[in-house]
Protein backbone atom coordinates (compact mmCIF):
# COMPACT_ATOMS: atom_id res chain seq x y z
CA UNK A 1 110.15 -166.03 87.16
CA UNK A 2 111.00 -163.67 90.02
CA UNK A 3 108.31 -163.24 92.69
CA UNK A 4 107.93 -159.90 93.95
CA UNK A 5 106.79 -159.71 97.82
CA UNK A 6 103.48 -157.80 97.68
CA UNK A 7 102.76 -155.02 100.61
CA UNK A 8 98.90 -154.69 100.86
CA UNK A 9 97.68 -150.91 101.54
CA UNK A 10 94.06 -151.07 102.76
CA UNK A 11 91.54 -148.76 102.48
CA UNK A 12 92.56 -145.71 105.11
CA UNK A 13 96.08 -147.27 105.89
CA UNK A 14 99.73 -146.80 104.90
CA UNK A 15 102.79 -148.99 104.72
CA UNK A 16 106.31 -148.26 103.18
CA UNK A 17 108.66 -150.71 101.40
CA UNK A 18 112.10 -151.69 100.10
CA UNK A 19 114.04 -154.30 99.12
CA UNK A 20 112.34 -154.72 95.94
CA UNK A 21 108.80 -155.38 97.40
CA UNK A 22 105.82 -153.82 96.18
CA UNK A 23 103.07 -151.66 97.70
CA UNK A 24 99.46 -152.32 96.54
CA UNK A 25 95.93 -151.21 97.34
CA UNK A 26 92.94 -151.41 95.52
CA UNK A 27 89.35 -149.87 95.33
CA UNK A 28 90.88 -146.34 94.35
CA UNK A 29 87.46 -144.61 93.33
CA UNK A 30 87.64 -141.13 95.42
CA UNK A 31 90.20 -142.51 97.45
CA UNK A 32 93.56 -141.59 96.57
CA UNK A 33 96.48 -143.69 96.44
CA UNK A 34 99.73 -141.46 97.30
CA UNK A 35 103.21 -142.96 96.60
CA UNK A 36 106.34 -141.40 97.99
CA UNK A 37 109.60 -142.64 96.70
CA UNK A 38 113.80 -142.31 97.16
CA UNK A 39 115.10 -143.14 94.10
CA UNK A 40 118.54 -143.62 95.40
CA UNK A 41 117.68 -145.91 98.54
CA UNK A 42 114.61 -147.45 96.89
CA UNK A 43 112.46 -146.95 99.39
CA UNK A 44 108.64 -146.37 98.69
CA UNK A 45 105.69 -145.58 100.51
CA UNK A 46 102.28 -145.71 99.71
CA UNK A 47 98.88 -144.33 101.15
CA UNK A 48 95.33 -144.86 100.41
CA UNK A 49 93.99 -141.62 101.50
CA UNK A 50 89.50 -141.44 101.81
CA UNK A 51 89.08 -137.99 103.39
CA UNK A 52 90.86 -134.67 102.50
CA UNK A 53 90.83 -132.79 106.47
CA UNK A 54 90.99 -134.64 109.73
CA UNK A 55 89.03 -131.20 110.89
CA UNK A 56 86.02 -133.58 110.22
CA UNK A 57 86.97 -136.83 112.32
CA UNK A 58 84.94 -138.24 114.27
CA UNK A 59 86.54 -141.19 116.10
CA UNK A 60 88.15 -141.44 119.19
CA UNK A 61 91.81 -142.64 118.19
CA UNK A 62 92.65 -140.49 114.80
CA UNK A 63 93.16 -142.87 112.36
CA UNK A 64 96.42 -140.70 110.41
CA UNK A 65 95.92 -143.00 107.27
CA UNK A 66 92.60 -142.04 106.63
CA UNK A 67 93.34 -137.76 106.20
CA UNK A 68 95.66 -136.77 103.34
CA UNK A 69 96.44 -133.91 106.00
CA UNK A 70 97.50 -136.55 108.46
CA UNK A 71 98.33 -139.50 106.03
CA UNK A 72 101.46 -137.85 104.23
CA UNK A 73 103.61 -136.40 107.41
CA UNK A 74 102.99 -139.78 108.90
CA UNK A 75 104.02 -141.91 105.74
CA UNK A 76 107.15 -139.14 105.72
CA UNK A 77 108.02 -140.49 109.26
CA UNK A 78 107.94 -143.78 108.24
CA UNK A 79 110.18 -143.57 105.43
CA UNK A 80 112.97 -141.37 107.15
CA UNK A 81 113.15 -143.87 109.48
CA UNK A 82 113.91 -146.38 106.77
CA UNK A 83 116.99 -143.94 105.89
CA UNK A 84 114.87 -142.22 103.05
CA UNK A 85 116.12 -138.77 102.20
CA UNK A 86 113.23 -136.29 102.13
CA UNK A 87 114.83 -133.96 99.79
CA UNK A 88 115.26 -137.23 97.11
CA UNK A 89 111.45 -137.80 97.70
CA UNK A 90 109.26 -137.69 94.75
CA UNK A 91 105.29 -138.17 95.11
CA UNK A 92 103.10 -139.76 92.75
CA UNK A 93 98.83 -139.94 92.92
CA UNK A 94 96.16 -141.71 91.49
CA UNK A 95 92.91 -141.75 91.99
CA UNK A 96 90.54 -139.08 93.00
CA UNK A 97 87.54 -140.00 90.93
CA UNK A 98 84.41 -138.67 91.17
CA UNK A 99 82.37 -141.99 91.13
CA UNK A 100 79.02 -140.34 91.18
CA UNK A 101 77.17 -137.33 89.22
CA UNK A 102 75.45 -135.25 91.51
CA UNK A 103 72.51 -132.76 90.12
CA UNK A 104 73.54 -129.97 93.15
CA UNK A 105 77.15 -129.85 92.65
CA UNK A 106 77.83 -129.34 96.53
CA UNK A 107 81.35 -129.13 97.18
CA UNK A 108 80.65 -131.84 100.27
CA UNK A 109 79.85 -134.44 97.48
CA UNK A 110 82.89 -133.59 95.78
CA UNK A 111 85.38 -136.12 97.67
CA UNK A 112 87.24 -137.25 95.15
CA UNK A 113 88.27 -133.59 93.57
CA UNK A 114 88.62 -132.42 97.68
CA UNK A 115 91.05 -135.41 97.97
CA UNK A 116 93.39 -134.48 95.03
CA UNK A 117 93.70 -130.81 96.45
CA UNK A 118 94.27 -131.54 99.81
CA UNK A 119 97.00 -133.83 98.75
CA UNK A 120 98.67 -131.25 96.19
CA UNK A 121 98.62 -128.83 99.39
CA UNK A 122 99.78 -131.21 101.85
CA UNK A 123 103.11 -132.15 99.27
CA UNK A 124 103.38 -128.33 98.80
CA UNK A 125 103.83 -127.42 102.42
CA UNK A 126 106.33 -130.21 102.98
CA UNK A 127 108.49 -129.19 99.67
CA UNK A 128 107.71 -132.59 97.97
CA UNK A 129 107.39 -132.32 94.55
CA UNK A 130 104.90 -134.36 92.88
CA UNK A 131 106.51 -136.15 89.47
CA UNK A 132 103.47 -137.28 88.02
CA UNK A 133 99.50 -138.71 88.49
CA UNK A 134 96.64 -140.07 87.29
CA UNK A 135 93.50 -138.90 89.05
CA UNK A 136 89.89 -137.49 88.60
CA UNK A 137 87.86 -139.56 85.73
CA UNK A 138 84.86 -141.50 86.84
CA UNK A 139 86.36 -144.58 87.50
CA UNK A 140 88.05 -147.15 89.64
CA UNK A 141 91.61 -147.90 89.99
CA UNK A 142 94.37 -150.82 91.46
CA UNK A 143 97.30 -149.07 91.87
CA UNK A 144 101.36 -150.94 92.62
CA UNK A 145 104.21 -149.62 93.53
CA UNK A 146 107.47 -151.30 92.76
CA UNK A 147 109.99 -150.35 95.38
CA UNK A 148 113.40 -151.24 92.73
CA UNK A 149 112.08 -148.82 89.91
CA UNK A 150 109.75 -146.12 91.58
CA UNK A 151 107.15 -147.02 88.62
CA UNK A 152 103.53 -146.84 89.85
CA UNK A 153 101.42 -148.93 87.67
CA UNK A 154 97.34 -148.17 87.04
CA UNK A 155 95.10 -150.69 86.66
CA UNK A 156 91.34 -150.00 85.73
CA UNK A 157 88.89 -152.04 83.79
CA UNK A 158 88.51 -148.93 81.35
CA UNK A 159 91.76 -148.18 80.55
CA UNK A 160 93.62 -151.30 81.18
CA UNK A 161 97.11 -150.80 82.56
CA UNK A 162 99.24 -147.48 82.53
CA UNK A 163 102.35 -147.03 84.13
CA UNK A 164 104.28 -143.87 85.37
């Protein structure tokens, strides 16, 4: 059996990979989990995005993980300076759930939706297209991204494992 090196993503944080390895982060309920990939170099990147605007931070040193509006230049950088192409780049998202019903329907409790958006917007801007995703639902996901084959596998305990 081959052993694939495993690249942990936590929550708010980013991390790219090649070689083969594989990106991973779990605890994807309104989070989302953004993957950016070069098919041709094999290089991946991944991002496990919690908030959809820095406009709201708070802290003293921005953490760029944490804002899909900060979160997806920064994981760009990244992977151009691992010699990805940014015209090859494809995206991929998962996530985005909406973990909670809400009676008022306030768009503040709406994170998960909020997250999905901002990250369709974000990719827009930069020209990224987005090849596919799996997000919104009620429920959790485990998310890996396998730097050789770009295929993003979903893990939940609903809906077992889905892969694209």
């Amino acid at each position: 059996m081959i052993e694939v090196h495993i690249v942990k993503v936590g929550m708010a944080d980013l991390n790219v990979a090649s070689d083969g390895a594989s990106l991973k982060t779990t605890g994807l309920g309104s989070c989302v989990g953004l993957t950016l990939y070069d098919p041709s170099r094999m290089i991946a990147g991944m991002a496990h995005i919690m908030l959809p605007s820095s406009e709201i931070a708070r802290e003293g040193q921005l953490n760029l993980a944490k804002y899909a509006d900060t979160a997806i230049p920064e994981l760009l950088r990244r992977l151009l300076e691992l010699g990805a192409d940014k015209r090859r780049l494809i995206a991929k998202l998962a996530g985005g759930a909406q973990m909670f019903a809400f009676a008022g329907g306030s768009d503040s409790l709406r994170i998960g939706p909020r997250n999905v958006e901002s990250s369709k917007l974000t990719l827009a801007a930069m020209g990224i297209p987005i090849a596919s995703e799996d997000t919104g639902g009620n429920f959790g996901r485990t998310v890996e991204l396998n730097s050789q084959t770009g295929i993003l596998s979903i893990r939940s305990v609903q809906h077992g494992v889905k892969e694209i």
